[in-house]
C-alpha atoms as a PDB file:
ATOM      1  CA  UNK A   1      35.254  83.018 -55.141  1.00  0.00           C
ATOM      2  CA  UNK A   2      33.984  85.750 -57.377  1.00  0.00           C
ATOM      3  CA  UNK A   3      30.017  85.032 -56.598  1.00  0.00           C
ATOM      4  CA  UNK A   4      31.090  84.900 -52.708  1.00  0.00           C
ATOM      5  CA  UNK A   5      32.860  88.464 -52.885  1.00  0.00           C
ATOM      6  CA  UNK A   6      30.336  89.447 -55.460  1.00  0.00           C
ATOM      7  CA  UNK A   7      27.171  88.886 -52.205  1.00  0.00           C
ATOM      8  CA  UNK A   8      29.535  90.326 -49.722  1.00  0.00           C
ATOM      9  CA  UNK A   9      29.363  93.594 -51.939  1.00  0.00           C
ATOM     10  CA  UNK A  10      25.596  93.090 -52.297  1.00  0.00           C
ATOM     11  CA  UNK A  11      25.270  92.742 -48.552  1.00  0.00           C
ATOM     12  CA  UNK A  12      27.196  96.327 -47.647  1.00  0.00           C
ATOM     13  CA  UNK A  13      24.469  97.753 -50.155  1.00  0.00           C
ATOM     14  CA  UNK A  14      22.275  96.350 -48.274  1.00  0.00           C
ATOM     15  CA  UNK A  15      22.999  97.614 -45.242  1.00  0.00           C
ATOM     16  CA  UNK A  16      24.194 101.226 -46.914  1.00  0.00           C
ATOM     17  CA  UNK A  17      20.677 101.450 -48.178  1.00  0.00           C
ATOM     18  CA  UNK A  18      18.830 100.432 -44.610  1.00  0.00           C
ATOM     19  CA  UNK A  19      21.265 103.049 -43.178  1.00  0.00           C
ATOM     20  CA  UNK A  20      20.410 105.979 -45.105  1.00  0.00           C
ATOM     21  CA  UNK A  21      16.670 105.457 -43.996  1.00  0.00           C
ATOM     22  CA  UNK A  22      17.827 107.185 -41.176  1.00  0.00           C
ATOM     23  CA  UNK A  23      18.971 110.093 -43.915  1.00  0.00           C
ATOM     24  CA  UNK A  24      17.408 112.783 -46.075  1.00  0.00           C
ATOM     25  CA  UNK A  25      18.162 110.480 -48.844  1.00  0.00           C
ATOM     26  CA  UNK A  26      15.526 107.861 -48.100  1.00  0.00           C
ATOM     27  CA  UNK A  27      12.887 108.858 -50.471  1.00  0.00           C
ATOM     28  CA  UNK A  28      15.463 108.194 -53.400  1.00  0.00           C
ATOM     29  CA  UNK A  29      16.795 104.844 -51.950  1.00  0.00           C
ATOM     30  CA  UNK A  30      13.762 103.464 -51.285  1.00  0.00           C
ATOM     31  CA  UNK A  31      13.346 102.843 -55.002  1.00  0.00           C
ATOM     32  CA  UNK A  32      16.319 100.422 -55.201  1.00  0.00           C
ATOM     33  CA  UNK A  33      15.369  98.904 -51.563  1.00  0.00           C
ATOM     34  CA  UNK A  34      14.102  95.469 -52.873  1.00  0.00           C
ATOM     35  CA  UNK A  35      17.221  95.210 -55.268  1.00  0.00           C
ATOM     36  CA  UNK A  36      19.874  93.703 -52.684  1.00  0.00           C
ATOM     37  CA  UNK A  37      17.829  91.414 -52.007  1.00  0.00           C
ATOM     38  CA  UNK A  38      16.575  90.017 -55.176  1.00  0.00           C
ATOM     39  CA  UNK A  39      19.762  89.484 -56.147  1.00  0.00           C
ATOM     40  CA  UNK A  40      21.168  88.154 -53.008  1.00  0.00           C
ATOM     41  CA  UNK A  41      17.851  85.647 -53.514  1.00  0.00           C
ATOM     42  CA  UNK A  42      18.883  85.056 -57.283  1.00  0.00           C
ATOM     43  CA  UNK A  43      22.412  83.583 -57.040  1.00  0.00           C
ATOM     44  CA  UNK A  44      22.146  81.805 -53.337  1.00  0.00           C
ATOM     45  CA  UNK A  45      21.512  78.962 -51.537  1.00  0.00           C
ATOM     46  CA  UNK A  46      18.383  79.643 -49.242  1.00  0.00           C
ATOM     47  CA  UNK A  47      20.816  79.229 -46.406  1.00  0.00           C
ATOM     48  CA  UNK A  48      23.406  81.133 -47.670  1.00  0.00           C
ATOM     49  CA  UNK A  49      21.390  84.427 -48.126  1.00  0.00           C
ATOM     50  CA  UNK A  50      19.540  83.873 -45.017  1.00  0.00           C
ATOM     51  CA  UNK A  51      22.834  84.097 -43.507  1.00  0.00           C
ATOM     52  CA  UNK A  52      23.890  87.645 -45.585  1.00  0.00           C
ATOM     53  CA  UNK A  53      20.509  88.934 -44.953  1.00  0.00           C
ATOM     54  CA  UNK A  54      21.098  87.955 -40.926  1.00  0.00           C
ATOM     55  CA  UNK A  55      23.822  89.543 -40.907  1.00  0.00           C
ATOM     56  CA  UNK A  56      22.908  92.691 -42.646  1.00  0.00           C
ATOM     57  CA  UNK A  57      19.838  93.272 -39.801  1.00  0.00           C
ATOM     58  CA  UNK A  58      21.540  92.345 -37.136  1.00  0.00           C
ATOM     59  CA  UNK A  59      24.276  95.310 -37.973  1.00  0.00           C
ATOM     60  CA  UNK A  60      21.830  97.773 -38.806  1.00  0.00           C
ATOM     61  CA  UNK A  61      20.129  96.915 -35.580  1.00  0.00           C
ATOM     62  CA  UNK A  62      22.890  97.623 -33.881  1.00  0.00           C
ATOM     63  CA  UNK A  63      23.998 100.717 -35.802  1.00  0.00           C
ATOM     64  CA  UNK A  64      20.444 102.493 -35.739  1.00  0.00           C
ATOM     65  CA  UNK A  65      18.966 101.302 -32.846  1.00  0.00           C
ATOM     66  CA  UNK A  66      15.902 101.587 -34.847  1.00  0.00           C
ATOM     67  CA  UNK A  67      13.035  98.683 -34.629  1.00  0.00           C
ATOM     68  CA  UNK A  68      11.474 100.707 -37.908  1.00  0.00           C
ATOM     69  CA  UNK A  69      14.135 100.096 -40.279  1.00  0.00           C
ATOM     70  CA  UNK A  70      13.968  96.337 -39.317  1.00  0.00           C
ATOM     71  CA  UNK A  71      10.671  96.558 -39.932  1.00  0.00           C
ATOM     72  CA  UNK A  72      10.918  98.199 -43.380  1.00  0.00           C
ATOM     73  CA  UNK A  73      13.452  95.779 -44.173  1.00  0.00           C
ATOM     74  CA  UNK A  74      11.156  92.893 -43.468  1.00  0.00           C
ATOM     75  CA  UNK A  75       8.024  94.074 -45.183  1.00  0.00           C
ATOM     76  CA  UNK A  76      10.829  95.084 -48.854  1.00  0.00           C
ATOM     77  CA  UNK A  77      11.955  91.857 -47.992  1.00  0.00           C
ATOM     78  CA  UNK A  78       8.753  89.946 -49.287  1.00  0.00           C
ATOM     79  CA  UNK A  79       8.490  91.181 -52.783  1.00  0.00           C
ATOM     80  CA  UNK A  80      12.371  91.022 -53.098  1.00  0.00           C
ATOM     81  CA  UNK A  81      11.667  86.945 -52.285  1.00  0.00           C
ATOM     82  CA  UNK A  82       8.748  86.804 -54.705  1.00  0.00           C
ATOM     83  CA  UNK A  83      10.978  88.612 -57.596  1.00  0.00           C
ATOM     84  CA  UNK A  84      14.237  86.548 -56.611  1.00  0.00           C
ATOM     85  CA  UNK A  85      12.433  83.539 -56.870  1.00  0.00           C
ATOM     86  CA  UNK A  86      10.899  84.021 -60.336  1.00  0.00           C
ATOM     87  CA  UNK A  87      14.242  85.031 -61.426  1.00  0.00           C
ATOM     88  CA  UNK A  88      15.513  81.632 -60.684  1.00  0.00           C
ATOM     89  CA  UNK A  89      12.583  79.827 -62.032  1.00  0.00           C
ATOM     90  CA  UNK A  90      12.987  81.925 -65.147  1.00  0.00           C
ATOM     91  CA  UNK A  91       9.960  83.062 -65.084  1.00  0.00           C
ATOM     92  CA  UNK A  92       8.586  86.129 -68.135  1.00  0.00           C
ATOM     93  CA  UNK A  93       9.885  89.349 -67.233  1.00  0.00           C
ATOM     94  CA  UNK A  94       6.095  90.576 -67.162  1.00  0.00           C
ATOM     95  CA  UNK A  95       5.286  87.712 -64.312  1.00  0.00           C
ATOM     96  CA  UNK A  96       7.883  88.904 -62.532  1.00  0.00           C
ATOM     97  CA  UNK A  97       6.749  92.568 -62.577  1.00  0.00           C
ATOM     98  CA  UNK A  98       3.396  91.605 -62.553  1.00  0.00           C
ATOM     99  CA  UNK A  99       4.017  89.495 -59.021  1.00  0.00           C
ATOM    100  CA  UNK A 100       5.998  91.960 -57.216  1.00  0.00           C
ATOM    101  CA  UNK A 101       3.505  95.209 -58.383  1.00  0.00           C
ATOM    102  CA  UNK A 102       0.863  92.750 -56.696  1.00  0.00           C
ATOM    103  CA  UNK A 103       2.519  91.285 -53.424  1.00  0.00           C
ATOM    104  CA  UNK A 104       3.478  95.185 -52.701  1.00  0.00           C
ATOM    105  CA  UNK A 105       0.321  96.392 -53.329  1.00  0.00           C
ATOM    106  CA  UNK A 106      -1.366  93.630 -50.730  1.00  0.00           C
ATOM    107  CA  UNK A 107       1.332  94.755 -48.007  1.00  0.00           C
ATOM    108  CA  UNK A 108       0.573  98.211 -48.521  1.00  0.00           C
ATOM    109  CA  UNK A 109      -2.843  97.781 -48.154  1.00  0.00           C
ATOM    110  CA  UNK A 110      -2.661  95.402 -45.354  1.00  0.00           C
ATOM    111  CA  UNK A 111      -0.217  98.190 -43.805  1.00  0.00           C
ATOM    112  CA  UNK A 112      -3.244 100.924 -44.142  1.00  0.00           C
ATOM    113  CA  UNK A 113      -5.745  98.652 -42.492  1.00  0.00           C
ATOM    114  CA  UNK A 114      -3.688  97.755 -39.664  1.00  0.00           C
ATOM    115  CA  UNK A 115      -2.714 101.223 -39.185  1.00  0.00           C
ATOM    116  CA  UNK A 116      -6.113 102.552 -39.298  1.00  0.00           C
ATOM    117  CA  UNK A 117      -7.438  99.665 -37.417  1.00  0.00           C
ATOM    118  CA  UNK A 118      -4.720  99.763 -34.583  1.00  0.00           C
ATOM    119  CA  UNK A 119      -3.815 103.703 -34.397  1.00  0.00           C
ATOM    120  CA  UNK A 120      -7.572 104.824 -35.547  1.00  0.00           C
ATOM    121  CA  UNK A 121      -6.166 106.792 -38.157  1.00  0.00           C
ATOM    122  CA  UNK A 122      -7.925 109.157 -40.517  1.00  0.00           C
ATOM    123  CA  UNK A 123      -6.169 109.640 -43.803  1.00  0.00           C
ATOM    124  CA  UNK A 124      -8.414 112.175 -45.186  1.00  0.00           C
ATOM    125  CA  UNK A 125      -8.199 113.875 -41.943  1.00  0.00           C
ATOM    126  CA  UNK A 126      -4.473 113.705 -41.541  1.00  0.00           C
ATOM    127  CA  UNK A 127      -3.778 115.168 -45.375  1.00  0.00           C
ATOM    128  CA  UNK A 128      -6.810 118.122 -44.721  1.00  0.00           C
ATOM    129  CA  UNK A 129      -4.424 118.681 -41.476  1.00  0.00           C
ATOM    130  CA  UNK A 130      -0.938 118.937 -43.159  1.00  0.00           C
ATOM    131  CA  UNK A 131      -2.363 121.407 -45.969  1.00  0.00           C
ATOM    132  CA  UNK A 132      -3.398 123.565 -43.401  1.00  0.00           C
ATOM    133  CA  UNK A 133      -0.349 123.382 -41.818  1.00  0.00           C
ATOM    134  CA  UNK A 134       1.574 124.061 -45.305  1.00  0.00           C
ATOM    135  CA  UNK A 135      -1.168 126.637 -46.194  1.00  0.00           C
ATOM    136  CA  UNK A 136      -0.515 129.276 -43.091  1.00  0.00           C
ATOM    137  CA  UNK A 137       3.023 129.034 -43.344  1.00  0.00           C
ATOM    138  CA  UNK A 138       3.071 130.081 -47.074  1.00  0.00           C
ATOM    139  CA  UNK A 139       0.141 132.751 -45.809  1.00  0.00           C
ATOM    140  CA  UNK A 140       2.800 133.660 -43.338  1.00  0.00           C
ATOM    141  CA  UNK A 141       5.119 134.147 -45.604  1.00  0.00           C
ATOM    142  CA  UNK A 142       2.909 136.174 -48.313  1.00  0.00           C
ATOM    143  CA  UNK A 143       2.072 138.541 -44.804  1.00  0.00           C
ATOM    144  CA  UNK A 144       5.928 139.549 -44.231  1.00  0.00           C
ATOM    145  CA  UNK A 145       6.104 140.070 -48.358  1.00  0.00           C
ATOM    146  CA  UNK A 146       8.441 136.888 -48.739  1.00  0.00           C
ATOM    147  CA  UNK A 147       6.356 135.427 -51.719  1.00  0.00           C
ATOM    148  CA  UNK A 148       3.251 136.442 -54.004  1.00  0.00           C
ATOM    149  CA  UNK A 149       0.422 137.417 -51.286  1.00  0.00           C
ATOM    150  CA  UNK A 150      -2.349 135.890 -54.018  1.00  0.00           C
ATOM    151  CA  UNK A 151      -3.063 133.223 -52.542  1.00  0.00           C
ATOM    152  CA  UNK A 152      -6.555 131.817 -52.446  1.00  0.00           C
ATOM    153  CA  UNK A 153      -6.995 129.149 -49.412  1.00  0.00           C
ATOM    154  CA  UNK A 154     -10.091 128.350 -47.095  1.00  0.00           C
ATOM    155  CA  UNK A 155     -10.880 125.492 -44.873  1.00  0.00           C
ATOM    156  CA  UNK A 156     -13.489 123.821 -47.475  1.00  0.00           C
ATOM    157  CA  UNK A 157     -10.813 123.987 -50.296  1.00  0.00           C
ATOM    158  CA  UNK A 158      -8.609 122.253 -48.025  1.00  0.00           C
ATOM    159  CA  UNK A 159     -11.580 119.285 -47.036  1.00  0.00           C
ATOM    160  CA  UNK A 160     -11.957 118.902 -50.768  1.00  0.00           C
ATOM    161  CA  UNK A 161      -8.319 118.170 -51.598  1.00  0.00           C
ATOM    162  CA  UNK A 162      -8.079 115.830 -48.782  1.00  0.00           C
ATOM    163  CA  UNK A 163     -10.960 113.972 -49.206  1.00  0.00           C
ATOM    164  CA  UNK A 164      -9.687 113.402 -53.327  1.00  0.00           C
ATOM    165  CA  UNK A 165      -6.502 112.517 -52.011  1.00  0.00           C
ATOM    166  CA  UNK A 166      -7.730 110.116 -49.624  1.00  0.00           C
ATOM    167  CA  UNK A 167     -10.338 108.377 -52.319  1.00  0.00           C
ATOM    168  CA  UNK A 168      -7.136 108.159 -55.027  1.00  0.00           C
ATOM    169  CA  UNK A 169      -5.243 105.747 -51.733  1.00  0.00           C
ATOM    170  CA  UNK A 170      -5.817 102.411 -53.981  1.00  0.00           C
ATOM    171  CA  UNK A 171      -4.222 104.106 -56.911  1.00  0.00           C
ATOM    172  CA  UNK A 172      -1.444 105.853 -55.270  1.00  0.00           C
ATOM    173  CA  UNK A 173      -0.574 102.517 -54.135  1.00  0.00           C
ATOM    174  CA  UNK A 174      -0.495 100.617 -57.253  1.00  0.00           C
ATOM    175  CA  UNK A 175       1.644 103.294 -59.094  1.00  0.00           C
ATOM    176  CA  UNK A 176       4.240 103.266 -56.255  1.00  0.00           C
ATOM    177  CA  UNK A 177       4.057  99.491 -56.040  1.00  0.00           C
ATOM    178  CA  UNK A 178       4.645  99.030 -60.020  1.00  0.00           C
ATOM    179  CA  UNK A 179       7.590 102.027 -60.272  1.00  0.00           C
ATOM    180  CA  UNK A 180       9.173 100.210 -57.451  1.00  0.00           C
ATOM    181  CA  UNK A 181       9.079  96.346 -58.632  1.00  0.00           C
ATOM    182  CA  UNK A 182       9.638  98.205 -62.744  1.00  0.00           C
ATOM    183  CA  UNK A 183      12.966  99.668 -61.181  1.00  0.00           C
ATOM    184  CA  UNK A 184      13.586  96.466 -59.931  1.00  0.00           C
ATOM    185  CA  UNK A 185      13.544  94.628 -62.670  1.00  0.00           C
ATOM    186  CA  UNK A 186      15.643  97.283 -64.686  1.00  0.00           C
ATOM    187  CA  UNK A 187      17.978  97.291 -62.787  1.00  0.00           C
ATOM    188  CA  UNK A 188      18.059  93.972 -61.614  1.00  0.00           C
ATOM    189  CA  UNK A 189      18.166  91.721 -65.272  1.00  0.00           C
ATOM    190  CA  UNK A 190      21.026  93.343 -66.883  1.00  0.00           C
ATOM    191  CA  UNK A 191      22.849  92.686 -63.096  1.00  0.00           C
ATOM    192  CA  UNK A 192      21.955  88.915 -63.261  1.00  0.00           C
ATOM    193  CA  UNK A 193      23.029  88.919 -66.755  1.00  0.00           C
ATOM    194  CA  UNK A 194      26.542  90.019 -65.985  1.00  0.00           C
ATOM    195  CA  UNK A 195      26.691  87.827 -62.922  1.00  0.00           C
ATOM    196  CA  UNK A 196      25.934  84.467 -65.274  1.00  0.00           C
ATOM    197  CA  UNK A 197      22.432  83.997 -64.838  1.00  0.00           C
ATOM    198  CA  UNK A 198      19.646  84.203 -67.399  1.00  0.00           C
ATOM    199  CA  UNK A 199      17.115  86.609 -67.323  1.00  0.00           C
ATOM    200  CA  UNK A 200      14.294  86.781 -69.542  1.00  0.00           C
ATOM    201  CA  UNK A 201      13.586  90.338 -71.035  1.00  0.00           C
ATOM    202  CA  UNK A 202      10.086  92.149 -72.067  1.00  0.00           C
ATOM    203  CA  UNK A 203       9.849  91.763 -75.626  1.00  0.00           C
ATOM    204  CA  UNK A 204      10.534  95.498 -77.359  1.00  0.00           C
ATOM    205  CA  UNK A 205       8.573  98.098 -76.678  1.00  0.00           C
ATOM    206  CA  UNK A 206       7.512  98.543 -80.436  1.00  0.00           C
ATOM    207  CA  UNK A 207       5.520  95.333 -80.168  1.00  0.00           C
ATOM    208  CA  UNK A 208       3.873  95.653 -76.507  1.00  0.00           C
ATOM    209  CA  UNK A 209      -0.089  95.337 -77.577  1.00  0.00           C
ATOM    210  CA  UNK A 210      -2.484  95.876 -74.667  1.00  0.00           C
ATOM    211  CA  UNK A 211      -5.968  93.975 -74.523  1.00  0.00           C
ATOM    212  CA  UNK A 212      -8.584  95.672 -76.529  1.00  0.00           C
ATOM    213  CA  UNK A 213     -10.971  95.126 -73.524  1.00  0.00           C
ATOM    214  CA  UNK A 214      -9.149  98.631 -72.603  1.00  0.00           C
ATOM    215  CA  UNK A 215     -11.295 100.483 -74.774  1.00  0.00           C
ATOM    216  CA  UNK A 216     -14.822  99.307 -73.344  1.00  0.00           C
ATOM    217  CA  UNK A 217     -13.996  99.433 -69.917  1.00  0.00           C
ATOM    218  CA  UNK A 218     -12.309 103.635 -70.237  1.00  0.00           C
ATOM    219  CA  UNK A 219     -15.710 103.598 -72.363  1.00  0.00           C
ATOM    220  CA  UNK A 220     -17.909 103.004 -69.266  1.00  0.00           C
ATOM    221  CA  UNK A 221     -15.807 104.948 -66.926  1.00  0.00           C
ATOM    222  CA  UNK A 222     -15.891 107.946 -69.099  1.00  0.00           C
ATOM    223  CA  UNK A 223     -20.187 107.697 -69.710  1.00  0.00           C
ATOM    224  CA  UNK A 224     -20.609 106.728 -66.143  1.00  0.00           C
ATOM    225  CA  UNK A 225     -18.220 110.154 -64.855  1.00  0.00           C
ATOM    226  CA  UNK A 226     -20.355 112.314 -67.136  1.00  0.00           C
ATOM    227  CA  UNK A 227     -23.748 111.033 -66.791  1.00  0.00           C
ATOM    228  CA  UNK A 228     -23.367 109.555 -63.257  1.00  0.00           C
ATOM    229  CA  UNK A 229     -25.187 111.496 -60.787  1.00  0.00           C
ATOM    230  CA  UNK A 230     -23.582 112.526 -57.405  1.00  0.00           C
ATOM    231  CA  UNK A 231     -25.045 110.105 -55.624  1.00  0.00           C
ATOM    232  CA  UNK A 232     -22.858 107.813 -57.623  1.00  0.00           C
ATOM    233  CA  UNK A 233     -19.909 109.366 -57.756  1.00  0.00           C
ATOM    234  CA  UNK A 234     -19.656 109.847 -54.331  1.00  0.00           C
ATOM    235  CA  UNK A 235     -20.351 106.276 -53.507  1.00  0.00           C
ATOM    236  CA  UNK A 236     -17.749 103.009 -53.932  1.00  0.00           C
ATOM    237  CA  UNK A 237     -18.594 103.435 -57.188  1.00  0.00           C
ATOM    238  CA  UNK A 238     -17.546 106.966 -57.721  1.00  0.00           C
ATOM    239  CA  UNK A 239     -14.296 105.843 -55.893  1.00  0.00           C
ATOM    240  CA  UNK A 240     -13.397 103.075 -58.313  1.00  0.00           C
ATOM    241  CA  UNK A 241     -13.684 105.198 -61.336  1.00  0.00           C
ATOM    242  CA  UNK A 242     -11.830 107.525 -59.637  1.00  0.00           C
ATOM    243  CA  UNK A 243      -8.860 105.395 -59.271  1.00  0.00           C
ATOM    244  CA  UNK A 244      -9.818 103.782 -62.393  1.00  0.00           C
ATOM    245  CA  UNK A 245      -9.267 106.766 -64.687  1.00  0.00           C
ATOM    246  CA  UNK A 246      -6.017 107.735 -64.386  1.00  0.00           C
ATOM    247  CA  UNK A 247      -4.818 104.295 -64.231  1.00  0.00           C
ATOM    248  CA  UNK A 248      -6.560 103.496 -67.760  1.00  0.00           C
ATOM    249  CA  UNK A 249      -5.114 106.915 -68.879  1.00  0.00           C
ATOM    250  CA  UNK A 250      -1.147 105.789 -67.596  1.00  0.00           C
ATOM    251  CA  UNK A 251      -1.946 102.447 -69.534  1.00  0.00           C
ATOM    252  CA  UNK A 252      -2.691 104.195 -72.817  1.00  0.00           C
ATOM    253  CA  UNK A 253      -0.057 106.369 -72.739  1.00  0.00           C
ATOM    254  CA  UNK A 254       2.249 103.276 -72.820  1.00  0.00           C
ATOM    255  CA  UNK A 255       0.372 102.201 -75.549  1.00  0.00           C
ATOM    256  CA  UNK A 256       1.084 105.315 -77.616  1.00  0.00           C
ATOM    257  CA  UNK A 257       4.726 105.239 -76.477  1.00  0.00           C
ATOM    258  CA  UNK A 258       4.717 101.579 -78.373  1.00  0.00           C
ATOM    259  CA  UNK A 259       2.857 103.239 -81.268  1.00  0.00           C
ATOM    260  CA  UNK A 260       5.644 105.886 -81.465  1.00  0.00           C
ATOM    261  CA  UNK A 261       8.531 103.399 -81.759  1.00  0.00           C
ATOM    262  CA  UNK A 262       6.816 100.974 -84.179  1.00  0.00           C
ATOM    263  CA  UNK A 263       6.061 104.078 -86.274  1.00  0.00           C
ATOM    264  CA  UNK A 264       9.862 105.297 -85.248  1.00  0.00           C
ATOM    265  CA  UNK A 265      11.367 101.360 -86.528  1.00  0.00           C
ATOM    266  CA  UNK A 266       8.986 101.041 -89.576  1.00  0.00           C
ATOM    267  CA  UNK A 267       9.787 104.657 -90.952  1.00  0.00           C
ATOM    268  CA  UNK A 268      13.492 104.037 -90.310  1.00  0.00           C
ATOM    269  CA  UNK A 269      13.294 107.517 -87.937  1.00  0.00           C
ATOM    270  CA  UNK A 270      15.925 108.783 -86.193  1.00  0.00           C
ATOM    271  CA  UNK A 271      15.536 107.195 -82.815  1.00  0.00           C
ATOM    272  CA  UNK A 272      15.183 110.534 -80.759  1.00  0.00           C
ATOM    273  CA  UNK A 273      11.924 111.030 -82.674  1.00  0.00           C
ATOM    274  CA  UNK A 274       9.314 108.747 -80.789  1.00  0.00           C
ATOM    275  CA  UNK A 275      10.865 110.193 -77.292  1.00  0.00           C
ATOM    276  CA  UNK A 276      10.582 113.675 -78.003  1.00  0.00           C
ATOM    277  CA  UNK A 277       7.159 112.111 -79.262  1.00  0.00           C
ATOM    278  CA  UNK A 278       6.439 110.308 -75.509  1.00  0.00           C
ATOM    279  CA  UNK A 279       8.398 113.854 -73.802  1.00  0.00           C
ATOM    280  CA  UNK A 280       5.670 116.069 -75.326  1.00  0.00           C
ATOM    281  CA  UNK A 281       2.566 113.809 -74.373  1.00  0.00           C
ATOM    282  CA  UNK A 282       3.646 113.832 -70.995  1.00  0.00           C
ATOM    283  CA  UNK A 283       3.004 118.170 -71.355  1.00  0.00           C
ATOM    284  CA  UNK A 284       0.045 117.512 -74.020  1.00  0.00           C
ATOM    285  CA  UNK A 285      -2.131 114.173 -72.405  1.00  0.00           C
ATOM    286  CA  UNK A 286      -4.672 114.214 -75.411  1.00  0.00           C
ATOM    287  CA  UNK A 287      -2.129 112.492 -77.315  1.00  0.00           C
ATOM    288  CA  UNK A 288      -2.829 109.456 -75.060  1.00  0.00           C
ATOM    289  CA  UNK A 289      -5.608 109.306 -77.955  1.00  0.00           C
ATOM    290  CA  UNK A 290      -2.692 107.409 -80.282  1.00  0.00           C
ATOM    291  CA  UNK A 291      -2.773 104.714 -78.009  1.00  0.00           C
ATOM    292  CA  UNK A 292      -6.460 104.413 -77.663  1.00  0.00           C
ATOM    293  CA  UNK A 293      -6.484 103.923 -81.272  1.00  0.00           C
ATOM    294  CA  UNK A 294      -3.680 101.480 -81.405  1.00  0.00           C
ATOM    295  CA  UNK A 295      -5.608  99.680 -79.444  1.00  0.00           C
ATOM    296  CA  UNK A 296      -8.883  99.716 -80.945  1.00  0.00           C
ATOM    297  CA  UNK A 297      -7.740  99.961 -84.345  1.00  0.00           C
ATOM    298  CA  UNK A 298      -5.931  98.290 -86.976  1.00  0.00           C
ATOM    299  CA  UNK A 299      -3.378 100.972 -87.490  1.00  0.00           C
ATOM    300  CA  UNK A 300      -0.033  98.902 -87.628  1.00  0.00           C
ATOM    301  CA  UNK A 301      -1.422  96.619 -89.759  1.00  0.00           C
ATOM    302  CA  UNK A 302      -2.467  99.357 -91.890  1.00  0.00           C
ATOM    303  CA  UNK A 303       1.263 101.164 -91.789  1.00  0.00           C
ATOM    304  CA  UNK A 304       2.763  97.651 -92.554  1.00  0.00           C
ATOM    305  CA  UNK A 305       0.509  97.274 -95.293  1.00  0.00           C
ATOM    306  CA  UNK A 306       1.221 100.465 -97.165  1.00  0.00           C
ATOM    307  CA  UNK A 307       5.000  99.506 -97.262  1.00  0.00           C
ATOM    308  CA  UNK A 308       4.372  96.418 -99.448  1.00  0.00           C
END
């Protein structure tokens, strides 16, 4: 009785969350989209939540009218499946993170190409377009004395932006597509938990250890970047270490944040320490450089040693 009133509750979060896609407050529910679902996925029968989740688009249907959301809610519904499942196979908590970062990523690129295919749309173009837009109206604005009238725009400054934005798609996509499946997942284990069902955990972060392979490959995309000519950077290649950067940089940064709380657990530090510590790299990104030499160094072994 308590599971079936428990996925009756999940269901009108469900639907609340489809229905404020047709709010202001989409671009903060949209993180939690895929969590309904999961669990819905997690503690039923395949016929029983294909009944809930019937239910639950066939009322938002009817409430918004709206084939969009019913779209949405199909193409959230696939990684919420992948996730849901893994849950019940027990699967690591990194497989599961690991498999729904992936499946969204190949919908949202399959959603670009058939967009761009179908609708012959420009991305570059499109961004270069809306800067514009946002660029006059703040011009606008400096004219009748509203804000600063400093400002420093022109048409080629706005074709360079767009064109970076449009190159830095691929990693756009996989950031978005790994904070949504993360949130998921933190969200969605302790929930299982208290419902009855086992959920494996990522170990602590104190003992994450990324692959050392790290090092060579930021190696060559930092020689390539500064020796490459433009040919090169301006070609597929240039595009892939432009996406490739920033993601090695993001990965590094959680390798110092590990660094910080083994330091933090081994030095008996008061726990605040290591995230003031992770706080001011995010304002001060050279200390990524703690993680790079986690990684390519011996350094815990070294701390552990000196406390024998």
């Amino acid at each position: 009785m308590n599971l079936r009133w428990t996925s009756v509750a999940w269901s009108v979060v469900y639907l609340l969350l489809l229905l404020s896609f047709a709010t202001h407050f989409s671009f903060i529910t949209i993180f939690v989209l895929l969590l309904p679902g999961v669990i819905l996925y997690a503690t039923l029968s395949v016929r029983a939540f294909a009944f809930h989740i019937a239910i639950v688009w066939i009322a938002a249907a009817l409430l918004l009218s709206n084939p969009v959301i019913i779209l949405l809610a199909v193409f959230f519904m696939v990684p919420a499946l992948v996730m849901g499942h893994l849950y019940k196979t027990r699967a690591s908590a990194l497989k599961v993170v690991v498999m729904g970062t992936g499946t969204l990523l190949l919908e949202f690129l399959l959603a670009f190409l058939a967009v761009t295919v179908i609708y012959d749309f420009n991305l570059a173009s499109s961004i270069e377009e809306t800067l514009n837009t946002m660029m006059s109206l703040m011009q606008n604005m400096a004219d009748n004395e509203l804000i600063a009238s400093d400002l420093v725009w022109s048409p080629e400054m706005a074709q360079q932006l767009s064109s970076l934005a449009a190159r830095m798609t691929p990693f756009t996509m996989i950031m978005c597509s790994f904070l949504l499946a993360a949130v998921t997942h933190l969200i969605a284990r302790p929930t299982l938990n208290s419902l009855g069902h086992s959920v494996r955990s990522f170990p602590p972060l104190r003992d994450w250890r990324l692959p050392r392979a790290l090092i060579w490959y930021y190696l060559a995309t930092v020689l390539i970047m500064l020796f490459g000519s433009a040919a090169v950077m301006d070609s597929f290649v240039g595009t892939v270490l432009l996406n490739l950067s920033p993601l090695l940089n993001f990965l590094f940064m959680i390798q110092a944040a590990s660094f910080f709380f083994f330091l933090a657990y081994q030095k008996k530090w008061n726990p605040a320490i290591p995230v003031l510590l992770i706080i001011a790299m995010l304002f001060i990104p050279p200390l990524k450089i703690v993680g790079i030499l986690d990684i390519a160094m011996p350094l815990r072994e070294m701390i552990t040693r000196s406390r024998r």
